[in-house]
N, C-alpha and C. Protein backbone atom coordinates (compact mmCIF):
# COMPACT_ATOMS: atom_id res chain seq x y z
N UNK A 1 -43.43 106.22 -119.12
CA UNK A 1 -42.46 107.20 -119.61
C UNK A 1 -42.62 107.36 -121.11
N UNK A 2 -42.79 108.37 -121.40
CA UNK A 2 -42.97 109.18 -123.04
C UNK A 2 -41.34 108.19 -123.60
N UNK A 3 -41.46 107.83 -124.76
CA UNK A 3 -40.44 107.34 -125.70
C UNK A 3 -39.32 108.27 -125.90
N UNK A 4 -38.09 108.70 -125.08
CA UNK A 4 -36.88 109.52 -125.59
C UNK A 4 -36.86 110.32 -126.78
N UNK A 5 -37.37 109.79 -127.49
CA UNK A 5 -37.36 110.31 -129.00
C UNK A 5 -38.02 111.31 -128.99
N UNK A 6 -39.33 111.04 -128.01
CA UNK A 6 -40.10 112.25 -127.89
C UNK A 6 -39.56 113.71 -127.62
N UNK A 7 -38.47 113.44 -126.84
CA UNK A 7 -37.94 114.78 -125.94
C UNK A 7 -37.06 114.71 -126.82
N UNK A 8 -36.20 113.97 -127.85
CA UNK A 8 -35.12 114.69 -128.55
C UNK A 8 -35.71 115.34 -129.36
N UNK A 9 -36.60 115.13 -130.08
CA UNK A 9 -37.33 115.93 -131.33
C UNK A 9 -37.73 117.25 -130.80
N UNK A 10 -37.92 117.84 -129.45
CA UNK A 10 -37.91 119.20 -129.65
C UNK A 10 -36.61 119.80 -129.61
N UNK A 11 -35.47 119.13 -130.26
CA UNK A 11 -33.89 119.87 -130.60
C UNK A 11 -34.16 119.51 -132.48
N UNK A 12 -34.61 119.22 -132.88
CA UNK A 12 -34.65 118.97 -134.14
C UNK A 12 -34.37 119.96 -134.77
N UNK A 13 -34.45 121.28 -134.34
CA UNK A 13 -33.45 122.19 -135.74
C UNK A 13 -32.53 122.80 -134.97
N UNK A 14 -31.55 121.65 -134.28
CA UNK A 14 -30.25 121.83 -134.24
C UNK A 14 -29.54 120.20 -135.50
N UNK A 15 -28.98 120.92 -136.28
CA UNK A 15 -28.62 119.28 -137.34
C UNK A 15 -28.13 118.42 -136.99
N UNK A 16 -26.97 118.65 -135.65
CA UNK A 16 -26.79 116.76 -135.35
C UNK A 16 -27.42 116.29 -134.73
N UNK A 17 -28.77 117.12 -134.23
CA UNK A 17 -29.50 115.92 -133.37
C UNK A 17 -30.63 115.52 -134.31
N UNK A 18 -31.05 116.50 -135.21
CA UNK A 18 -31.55 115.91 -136.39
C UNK A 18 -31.05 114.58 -136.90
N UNK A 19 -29.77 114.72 -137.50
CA UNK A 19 -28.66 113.48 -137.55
C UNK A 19 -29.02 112.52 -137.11
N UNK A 20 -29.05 112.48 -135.73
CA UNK A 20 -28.93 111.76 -134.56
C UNK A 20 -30.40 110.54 -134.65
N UNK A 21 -31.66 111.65 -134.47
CA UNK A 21 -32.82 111.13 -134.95
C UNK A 21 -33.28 110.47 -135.86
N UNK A 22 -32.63 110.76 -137.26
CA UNK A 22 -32.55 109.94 -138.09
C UNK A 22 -32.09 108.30 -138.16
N UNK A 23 -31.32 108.59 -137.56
CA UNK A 23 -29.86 107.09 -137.27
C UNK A 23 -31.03 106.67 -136.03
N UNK A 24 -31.64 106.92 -135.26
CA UNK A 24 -32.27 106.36 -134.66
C UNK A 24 -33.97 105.50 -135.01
N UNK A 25 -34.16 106.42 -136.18
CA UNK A 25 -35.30 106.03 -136.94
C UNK A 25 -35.31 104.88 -137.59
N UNK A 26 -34.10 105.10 -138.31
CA UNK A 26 -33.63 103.97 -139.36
C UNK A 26 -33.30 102.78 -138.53
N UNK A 27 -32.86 102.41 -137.49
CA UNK A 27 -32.67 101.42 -136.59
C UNK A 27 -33.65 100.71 -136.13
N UNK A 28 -34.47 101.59 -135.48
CA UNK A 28 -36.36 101.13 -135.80
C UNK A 28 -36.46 100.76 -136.54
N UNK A 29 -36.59 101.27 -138.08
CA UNK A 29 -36.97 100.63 -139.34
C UNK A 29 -36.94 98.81 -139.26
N UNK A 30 -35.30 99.01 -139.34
CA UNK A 30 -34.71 98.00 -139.74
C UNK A 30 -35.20 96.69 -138.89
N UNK A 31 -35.02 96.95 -137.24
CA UNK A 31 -35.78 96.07 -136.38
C UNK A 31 -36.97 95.93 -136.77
N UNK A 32 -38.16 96.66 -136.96
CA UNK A 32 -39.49 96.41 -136.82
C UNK A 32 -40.01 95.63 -138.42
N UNK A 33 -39.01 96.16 -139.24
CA UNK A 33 -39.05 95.12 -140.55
C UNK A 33 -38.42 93.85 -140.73
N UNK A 34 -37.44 93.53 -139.77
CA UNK A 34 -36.73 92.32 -139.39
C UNK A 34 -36.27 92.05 -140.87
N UNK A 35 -35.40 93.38 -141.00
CA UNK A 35 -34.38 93.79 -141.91
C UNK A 35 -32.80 93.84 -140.75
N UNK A 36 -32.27 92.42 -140.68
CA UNK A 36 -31.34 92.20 -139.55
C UNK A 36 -30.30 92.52 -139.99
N UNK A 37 -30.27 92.28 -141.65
CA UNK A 37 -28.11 92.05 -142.12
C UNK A 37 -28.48 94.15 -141.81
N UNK A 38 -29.37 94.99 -142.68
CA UNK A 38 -29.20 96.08 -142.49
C UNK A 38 -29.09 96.98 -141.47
N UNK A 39 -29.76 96.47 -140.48
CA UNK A 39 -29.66 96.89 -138.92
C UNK A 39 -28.54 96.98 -138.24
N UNK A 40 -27.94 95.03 -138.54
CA UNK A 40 -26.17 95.03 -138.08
C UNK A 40 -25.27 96.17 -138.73
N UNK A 41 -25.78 96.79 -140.18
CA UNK A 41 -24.36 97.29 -140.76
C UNK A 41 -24.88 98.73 -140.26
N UNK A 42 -26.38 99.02 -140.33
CA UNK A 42 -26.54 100.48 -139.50
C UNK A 42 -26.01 100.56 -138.19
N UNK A 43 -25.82 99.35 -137.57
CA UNK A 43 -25.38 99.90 -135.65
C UNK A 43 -23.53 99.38 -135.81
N UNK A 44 -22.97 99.03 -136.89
CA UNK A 44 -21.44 99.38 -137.52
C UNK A 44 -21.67 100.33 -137.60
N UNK A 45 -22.08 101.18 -138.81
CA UNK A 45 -21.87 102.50 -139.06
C UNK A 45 -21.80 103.29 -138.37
N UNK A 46 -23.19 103.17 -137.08
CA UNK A 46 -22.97 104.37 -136.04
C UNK A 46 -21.69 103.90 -135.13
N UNK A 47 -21.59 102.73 -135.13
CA UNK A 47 -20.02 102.67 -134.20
C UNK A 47 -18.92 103.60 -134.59
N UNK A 48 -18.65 103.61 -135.88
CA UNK A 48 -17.90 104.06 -136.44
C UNK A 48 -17.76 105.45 -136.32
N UNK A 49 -18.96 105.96 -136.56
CA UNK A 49 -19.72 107.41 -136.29
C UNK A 49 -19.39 108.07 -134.92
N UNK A 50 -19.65 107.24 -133.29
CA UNK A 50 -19.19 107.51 -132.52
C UNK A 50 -18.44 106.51 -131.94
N UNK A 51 -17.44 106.50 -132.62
CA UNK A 51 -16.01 105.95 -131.96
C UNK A 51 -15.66 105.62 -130.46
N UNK A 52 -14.80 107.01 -130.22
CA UNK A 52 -14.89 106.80 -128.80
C UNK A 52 -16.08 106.62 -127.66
N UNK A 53 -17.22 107.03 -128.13
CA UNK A 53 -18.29 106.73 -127.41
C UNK A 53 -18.81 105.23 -127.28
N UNK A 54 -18.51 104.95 -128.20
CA UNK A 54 -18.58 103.61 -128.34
C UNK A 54 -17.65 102.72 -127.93
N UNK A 55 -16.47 102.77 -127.81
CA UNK A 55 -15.64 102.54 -126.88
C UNK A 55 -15.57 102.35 -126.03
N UNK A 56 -16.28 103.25 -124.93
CA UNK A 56 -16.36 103.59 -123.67
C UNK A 56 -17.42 103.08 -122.85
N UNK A 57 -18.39 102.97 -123.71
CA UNK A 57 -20.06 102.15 -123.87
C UNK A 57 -19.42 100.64 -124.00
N UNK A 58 -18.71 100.07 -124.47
CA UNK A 58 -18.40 98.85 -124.26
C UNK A 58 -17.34 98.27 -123.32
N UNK A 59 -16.66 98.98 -122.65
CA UNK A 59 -15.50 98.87 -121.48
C UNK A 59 -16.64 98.87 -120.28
N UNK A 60 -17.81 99.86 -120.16
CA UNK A 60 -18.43 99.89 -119.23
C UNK A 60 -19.44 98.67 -118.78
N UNK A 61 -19.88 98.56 -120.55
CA UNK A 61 -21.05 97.07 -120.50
C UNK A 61 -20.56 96.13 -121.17
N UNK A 62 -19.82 95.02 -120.64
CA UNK A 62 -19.20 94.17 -120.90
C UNK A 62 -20.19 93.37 -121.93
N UNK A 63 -21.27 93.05 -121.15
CA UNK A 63 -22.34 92.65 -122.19
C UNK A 63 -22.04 92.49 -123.28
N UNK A 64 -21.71 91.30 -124.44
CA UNK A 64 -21.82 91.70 -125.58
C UNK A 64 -23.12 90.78 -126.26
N UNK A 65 -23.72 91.66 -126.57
CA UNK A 65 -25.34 90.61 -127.22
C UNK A 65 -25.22 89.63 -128.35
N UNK A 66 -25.58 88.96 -127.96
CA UNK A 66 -25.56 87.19 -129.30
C UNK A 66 -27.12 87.31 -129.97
N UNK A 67 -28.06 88.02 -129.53
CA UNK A 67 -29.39 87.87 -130.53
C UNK A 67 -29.16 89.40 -131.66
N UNK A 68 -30.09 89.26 -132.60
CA UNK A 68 -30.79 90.04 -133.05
C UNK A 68 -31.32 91.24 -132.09
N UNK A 69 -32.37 90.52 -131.33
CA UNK A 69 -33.08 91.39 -130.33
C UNK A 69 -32.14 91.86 -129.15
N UNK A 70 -31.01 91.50 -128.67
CA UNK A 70 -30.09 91.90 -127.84
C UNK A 70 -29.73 93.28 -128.31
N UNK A 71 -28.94 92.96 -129.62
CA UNK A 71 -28.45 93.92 -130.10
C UNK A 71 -28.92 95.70 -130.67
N UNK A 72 -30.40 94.59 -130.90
CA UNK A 72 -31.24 96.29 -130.67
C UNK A 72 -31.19 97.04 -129.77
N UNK A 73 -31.42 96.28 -128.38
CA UNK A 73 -32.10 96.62 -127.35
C UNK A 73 -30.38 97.73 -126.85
N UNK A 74 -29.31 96.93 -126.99
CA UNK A 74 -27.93 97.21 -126.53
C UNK A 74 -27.99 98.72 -127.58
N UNK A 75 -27.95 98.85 -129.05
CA UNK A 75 -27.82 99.42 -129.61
C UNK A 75 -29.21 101.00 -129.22
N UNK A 76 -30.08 100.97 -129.02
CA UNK A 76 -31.42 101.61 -128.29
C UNK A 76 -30.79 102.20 -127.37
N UNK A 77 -30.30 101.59 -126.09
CA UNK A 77 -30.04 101.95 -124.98
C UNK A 77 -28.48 103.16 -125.17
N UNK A 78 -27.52 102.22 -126.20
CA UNK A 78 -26.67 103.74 -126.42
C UNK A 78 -26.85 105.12 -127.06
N UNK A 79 -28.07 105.00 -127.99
CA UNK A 79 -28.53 105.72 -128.75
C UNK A 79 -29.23 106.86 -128.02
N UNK A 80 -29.96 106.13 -126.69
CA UNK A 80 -30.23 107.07 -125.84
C UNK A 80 -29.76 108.06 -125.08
N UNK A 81 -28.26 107.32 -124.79
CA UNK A 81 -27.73 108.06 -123.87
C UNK A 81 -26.71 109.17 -124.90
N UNK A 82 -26.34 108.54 -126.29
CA UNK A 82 -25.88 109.54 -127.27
C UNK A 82 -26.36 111.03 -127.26
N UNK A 83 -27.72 110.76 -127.71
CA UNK A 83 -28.57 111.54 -127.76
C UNK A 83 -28.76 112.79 -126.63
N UNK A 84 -28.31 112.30 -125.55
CA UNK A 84 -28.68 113.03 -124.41
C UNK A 84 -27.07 114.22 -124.36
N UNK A 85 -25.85 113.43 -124.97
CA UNK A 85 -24.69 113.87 -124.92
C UNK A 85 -24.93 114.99 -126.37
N UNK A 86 -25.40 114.64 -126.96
CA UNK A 86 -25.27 115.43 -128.21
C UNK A 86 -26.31 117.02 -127.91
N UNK A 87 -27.27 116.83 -127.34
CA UNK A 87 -27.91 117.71 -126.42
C UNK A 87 -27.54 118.77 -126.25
N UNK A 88 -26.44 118.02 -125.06
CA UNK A 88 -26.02 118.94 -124.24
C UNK A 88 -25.04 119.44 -124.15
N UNK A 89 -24.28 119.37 -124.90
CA UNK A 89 -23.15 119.51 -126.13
C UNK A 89 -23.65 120.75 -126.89
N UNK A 90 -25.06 119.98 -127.96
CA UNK A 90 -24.92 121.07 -128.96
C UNK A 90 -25.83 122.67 -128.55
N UNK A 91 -26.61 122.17 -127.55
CA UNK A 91 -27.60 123.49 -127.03
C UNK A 91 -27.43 123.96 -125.52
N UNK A 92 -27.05 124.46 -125.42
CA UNK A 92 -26.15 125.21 -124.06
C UNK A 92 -27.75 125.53 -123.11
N UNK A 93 -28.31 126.30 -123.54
CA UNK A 93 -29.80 126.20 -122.78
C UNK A 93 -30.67 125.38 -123.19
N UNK A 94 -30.65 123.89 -123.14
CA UNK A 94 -31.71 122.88 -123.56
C UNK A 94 -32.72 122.18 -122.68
N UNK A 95 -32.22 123.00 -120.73
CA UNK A 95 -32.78 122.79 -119.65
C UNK A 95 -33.87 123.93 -120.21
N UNK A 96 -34.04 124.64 -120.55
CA UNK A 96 -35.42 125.83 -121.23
C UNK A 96 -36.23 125.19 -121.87
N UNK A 97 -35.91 124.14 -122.68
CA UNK A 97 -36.61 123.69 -123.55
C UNK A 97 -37.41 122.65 -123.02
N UNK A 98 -37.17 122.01 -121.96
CA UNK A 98 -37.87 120.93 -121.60
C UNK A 98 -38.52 121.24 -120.34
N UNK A 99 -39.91 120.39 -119.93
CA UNK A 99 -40.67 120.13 -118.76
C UNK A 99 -39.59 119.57 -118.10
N UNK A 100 -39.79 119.71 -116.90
CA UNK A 100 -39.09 119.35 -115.14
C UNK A 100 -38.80 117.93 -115.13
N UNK A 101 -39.67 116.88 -115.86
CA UNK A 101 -39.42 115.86 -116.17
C UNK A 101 -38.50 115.11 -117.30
N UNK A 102 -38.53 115.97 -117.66
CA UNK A 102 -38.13 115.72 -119.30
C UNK A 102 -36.48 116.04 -119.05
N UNK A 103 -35.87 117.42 -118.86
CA UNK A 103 -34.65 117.76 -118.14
C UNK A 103 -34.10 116.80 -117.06
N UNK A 104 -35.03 116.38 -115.93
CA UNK A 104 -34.69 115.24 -114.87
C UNK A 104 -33.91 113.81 -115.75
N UNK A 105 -34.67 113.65 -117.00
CA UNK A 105 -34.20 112.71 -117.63
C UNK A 105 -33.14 112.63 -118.41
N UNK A 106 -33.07 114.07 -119.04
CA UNK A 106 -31.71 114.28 -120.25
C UNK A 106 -30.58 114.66 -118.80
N UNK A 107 -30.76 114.72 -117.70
CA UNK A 107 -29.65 114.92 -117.12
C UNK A 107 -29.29 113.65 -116.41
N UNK A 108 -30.26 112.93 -116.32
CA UNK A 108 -29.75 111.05 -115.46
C UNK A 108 -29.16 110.77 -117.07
N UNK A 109 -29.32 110.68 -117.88
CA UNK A 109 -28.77 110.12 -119.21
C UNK A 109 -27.31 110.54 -119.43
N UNK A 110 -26.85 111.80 -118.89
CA UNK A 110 -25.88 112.27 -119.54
C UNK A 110 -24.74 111.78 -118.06
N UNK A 111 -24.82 111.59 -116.66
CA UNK A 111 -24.24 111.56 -116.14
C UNK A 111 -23.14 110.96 -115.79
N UNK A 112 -23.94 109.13 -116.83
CA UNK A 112 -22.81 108.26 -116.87
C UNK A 112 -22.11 108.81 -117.69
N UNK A 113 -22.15 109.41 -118.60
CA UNK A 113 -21.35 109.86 -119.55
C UNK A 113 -20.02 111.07 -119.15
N UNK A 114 -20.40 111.65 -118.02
CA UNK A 114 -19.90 112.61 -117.39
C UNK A 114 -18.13 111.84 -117.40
């Protein structure tokens, strides 16, 4: 499976998913430089950022991660499904924009969210 990121970047000139991409870049960064205190206060910030989503993401996955690497992986996995909400939210025809596969996916992403 192509990396998510792949399929959000053809929304990139809509600005919050630009936004969105960014905050997801920088999270990478931070993991792959094992830049940890900055990572923790970037995946605060986006809490903060999406509030109730985040909220709701943690009532559902009780899970709460004790590593470094947990917390990426926890933090990754909401980012994904953000992403898929912000979508489809901000571009009303974004099933146009994508291959059969690609749509199959931004729509399993968004459902829990439904």
């Amino acid at each position: 499976m192509t990396d998510y990121l792949k399929i959000y970047e053809k929304f990139k000139d809509v600005k919050e998913v630009k936004d969105y991409i960014d905050d997801v870049i920088l999270l990478r960064h931070y993991y792959a430089t094992q830049k940890h205190s900055q990572m923790q206060d970037h995946i605060r910030n986006l809490m903060n950022k999406y509030l109730v989503e985040t909220l709701v993401w943690n009532t559902v996955n009780t899970f709460q991660p004790t590593t470094v690497e947990q917390s990426y992986i926890n933090a990754e996995n909401f980012l994904q499904m953000q992403g898929a909400k912000i979508i489809a939210e901000k571009v009303k025809d974004y099933a146009q924009r994508l291959a059969e596969d690609e749509k199959t996916f931004v729509e399993y992403m968004i459902k829990p969210m439904e």
